[in-house]
C-alpha atoms as a PDB file:
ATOM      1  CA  UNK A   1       0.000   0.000   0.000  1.00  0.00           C
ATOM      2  CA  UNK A   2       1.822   3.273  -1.093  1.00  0.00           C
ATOM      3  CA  UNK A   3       0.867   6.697  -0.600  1.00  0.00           C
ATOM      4  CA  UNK A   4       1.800   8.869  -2.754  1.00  0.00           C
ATOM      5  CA  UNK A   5       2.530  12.522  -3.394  1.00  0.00           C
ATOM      6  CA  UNK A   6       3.615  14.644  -6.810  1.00  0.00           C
ATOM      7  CA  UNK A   7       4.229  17.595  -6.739  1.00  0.00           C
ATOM      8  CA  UNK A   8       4.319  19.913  -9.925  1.00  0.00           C
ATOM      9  CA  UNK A   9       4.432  23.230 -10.905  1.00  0.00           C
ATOM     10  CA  UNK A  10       1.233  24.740 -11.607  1.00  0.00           C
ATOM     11  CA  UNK A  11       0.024  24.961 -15.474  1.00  0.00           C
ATOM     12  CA  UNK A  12      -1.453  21.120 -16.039  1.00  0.00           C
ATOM     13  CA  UNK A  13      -5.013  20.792 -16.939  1.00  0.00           C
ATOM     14  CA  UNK A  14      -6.908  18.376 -14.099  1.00  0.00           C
ATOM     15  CA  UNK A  15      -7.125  16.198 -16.502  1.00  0.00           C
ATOM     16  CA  UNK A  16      -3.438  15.592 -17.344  1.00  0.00           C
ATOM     17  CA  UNK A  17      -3.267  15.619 -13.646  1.00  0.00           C
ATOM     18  CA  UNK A  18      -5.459  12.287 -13.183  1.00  0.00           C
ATOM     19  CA  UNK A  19      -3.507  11.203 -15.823  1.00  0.00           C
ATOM     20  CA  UNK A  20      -0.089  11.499 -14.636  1.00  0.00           C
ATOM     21  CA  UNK A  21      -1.523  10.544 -11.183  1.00  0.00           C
ATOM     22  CA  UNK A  22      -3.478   7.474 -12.871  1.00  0.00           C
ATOM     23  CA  UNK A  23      -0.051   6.349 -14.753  1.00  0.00           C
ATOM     24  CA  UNK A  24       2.281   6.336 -11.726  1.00  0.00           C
ATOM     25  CA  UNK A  25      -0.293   4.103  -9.535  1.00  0.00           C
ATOM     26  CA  UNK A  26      -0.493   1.610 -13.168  1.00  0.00           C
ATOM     27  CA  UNK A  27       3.348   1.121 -12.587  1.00  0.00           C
ATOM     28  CA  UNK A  28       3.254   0.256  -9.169  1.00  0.00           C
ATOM     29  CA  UNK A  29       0.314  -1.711  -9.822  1.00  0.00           C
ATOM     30  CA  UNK A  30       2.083  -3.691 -12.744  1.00  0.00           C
ATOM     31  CA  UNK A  31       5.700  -3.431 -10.466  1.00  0.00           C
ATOM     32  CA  UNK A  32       3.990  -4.549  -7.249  1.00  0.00           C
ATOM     33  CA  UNK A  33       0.822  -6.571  -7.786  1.00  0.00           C
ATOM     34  CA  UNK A  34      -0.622  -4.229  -4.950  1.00  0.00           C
ATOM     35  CA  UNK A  35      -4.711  -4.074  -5.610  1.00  0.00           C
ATOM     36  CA  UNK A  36      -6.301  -1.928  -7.750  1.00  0.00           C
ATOM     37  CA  UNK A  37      -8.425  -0.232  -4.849  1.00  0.00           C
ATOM     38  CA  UNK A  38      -4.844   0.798  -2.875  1.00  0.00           C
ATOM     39  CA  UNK A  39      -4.841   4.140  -4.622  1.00  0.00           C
ATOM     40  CA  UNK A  40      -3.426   6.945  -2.350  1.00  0.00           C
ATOM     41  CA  UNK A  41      -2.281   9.065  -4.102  1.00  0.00           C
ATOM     42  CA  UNK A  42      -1.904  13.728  -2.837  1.00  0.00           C
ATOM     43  CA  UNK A  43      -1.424  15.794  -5.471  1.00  0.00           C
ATOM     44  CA  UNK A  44       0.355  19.514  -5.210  1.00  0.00           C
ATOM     45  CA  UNK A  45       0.794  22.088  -7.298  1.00  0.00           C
ATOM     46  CA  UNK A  46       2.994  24.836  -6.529  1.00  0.00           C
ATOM     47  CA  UNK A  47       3.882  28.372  -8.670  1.00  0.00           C
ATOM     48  CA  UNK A  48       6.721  28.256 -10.426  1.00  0.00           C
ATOM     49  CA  UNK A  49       9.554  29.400  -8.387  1.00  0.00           C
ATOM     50  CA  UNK A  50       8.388  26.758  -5.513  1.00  0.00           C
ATOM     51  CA  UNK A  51      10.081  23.311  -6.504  1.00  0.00           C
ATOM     52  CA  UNK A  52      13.932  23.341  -7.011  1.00  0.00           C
ATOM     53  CA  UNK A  53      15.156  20.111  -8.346  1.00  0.00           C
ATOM     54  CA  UNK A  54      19.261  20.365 -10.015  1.00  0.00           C
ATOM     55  CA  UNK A  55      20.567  17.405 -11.253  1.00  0.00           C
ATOM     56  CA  UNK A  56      22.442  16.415  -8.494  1.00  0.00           C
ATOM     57  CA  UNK A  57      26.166  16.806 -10.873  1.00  0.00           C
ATOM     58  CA  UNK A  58      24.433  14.024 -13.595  1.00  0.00           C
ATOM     59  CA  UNK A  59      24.789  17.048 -15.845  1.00  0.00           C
ATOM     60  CA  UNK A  60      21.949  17.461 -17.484  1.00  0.00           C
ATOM     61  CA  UNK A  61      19.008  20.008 -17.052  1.00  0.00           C
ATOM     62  CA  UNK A  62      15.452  20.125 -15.627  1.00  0.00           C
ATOM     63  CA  UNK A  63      12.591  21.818 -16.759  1.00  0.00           C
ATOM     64  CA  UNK A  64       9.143  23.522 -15.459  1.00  0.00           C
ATOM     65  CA  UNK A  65       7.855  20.247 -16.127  1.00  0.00           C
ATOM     66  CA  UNK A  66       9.643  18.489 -13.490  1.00  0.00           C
ATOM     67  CA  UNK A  67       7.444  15.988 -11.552  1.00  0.00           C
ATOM     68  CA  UNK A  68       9.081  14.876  -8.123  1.00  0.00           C
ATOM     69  CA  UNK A  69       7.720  11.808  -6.447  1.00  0.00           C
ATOM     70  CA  UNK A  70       7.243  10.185  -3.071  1.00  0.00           C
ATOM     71  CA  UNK A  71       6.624   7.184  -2.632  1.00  0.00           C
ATOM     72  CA  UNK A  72       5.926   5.698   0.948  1.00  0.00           C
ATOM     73  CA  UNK A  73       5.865   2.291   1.287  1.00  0.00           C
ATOM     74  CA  UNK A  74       6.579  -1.110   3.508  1.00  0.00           C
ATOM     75  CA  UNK A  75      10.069  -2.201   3.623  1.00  0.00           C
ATOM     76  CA  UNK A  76      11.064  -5.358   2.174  1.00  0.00           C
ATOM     77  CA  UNK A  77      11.343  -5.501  -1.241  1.00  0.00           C
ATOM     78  CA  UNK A  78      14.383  -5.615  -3.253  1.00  0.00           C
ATOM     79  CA  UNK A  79      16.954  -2.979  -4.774  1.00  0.00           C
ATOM     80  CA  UNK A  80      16.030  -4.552  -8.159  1.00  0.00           C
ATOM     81  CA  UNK A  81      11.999  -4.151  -7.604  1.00  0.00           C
ATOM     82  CA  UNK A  82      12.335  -0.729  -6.929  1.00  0.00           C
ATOM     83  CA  UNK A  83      14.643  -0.167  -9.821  1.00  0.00           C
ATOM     84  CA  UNK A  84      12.114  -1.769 -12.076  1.00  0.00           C
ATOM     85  CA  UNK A  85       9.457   0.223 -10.366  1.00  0.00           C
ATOM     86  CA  UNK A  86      11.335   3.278 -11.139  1.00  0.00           C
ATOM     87  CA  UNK A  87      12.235   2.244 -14.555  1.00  0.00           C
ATOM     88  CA  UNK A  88       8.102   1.801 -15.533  1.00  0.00           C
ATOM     89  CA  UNK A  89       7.176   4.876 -13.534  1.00  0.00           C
ATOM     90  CA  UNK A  90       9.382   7.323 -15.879  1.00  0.00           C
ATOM     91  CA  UNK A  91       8.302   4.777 -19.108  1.00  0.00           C
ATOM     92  CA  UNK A  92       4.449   5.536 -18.148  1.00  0.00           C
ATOM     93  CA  UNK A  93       5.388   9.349 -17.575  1.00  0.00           C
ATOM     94  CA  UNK A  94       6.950   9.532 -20.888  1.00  0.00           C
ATOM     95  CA  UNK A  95       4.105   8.295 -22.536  1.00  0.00           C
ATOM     96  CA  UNK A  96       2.094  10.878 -21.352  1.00  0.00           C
ATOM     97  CA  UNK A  97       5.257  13.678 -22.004  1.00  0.00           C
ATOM     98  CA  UNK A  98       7.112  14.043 -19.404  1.00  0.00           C
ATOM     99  CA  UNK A  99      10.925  13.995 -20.269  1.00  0.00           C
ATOM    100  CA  UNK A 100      13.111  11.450 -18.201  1.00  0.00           C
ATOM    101  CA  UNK A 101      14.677  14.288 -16.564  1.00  0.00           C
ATOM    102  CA  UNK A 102      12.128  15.673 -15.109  1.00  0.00           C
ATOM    103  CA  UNK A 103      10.827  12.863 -13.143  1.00  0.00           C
ATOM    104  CA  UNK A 104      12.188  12.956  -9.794  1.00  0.00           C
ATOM    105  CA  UNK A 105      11.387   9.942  -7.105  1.00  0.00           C
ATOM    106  CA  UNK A 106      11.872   9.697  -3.181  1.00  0.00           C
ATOM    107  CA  UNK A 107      11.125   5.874  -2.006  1.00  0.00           C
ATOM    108  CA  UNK A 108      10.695   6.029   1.705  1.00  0.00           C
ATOM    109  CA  UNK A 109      10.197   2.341   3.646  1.00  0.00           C
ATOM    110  CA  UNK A 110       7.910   1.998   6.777  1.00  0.00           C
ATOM    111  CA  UNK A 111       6.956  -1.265   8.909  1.00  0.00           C
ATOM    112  CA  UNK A 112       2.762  -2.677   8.878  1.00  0.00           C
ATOM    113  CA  UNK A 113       2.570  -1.038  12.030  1.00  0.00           C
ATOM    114  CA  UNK A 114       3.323   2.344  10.610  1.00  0.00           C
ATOM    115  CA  UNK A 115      -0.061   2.979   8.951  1.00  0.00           C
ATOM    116  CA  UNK A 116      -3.501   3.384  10.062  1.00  0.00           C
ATOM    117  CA  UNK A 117      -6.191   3.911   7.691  1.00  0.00           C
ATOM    118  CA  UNK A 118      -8.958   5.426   9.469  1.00  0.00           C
ATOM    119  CA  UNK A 119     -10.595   4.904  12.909  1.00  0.00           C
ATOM    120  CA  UNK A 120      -7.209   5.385  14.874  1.00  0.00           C
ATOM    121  CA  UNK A 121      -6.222   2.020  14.612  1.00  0.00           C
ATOM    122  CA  UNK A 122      -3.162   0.203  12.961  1.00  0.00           C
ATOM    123  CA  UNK A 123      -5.020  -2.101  10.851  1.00  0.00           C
ATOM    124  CA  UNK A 124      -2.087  -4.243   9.247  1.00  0.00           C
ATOM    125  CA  UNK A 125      -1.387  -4.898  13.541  1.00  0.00           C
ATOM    126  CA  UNK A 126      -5.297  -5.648  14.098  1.00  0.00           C
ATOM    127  CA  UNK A 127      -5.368  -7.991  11.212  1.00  0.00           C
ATOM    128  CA  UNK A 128      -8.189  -5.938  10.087  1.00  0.00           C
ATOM    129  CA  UNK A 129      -5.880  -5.778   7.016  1.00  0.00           C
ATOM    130  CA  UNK A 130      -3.631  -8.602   5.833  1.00  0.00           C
ATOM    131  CA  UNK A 131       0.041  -7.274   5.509  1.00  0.00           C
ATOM    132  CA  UNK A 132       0.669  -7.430   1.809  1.00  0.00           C
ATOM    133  CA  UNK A 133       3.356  -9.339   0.261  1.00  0.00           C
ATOM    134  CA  UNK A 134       6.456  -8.285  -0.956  1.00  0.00           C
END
């Protein structure tokens, strides 16, 4: 179950939002075999000027168009599933126009007893929720 937030610069229609929202959740969806219902997904846009993204010395150039990603999720799966993962997420982005270099992605891992989704309890800990699989 990842939650996940974008953040853009203003400028994108809503629709090209759900879009680019709808395309990242299809990758981890094809990547992780999560269901189709575990869509959490917070979108922000910010005026240009807000969201500051260099290339870290890979020497190469962002634009306006950036789209930086977080993805928080349960720990356990493998440096090559999240490579994959990242792989498809800029593949589906690109399909919809957004260049390579302008998709930045934050993967942050958590434990099942980390999340509660509603009610105040941990349901993963209840077993009101099964802990999904890696």
């Amino acid at each position: 179950m990842p939650l996940v937030r974008i953040d853009v610069n203003q400028g994108r229609s809503k629709e090209d939002l759900h879009r680019l929202s709808q395309e990242v959740h299809d990758a981890i969806l094809a990547e992780y075999g999560i269901p189709e219902r575990d869509y959490f997904h917070i979108l922000t846009e910010h005026p240009v000027g807000q969201i500051f993204a260099q290339d870290a010395g890979l020497g190469f150039e962002r634009t306006d168009g950036v789209v930086m990603i977080q993805i928080f999720t349960q720990a356990g799966r493998s440096q090559e599933a999240k490579q994959r993962l990242f792989a498809a997420v800029a593949e589906k982005l690109a399909g919809v126009g957004i260049a390579g270099e302008d998709v930045f992605i934050g993967y942050v891992e958590n434990t099942a007893g980390d999340w509660s989704f509603g009610f105040g309890r941990a349901q993963y800990v209840t077993g009101e929720l099964a802990v999904p699989r890696k």
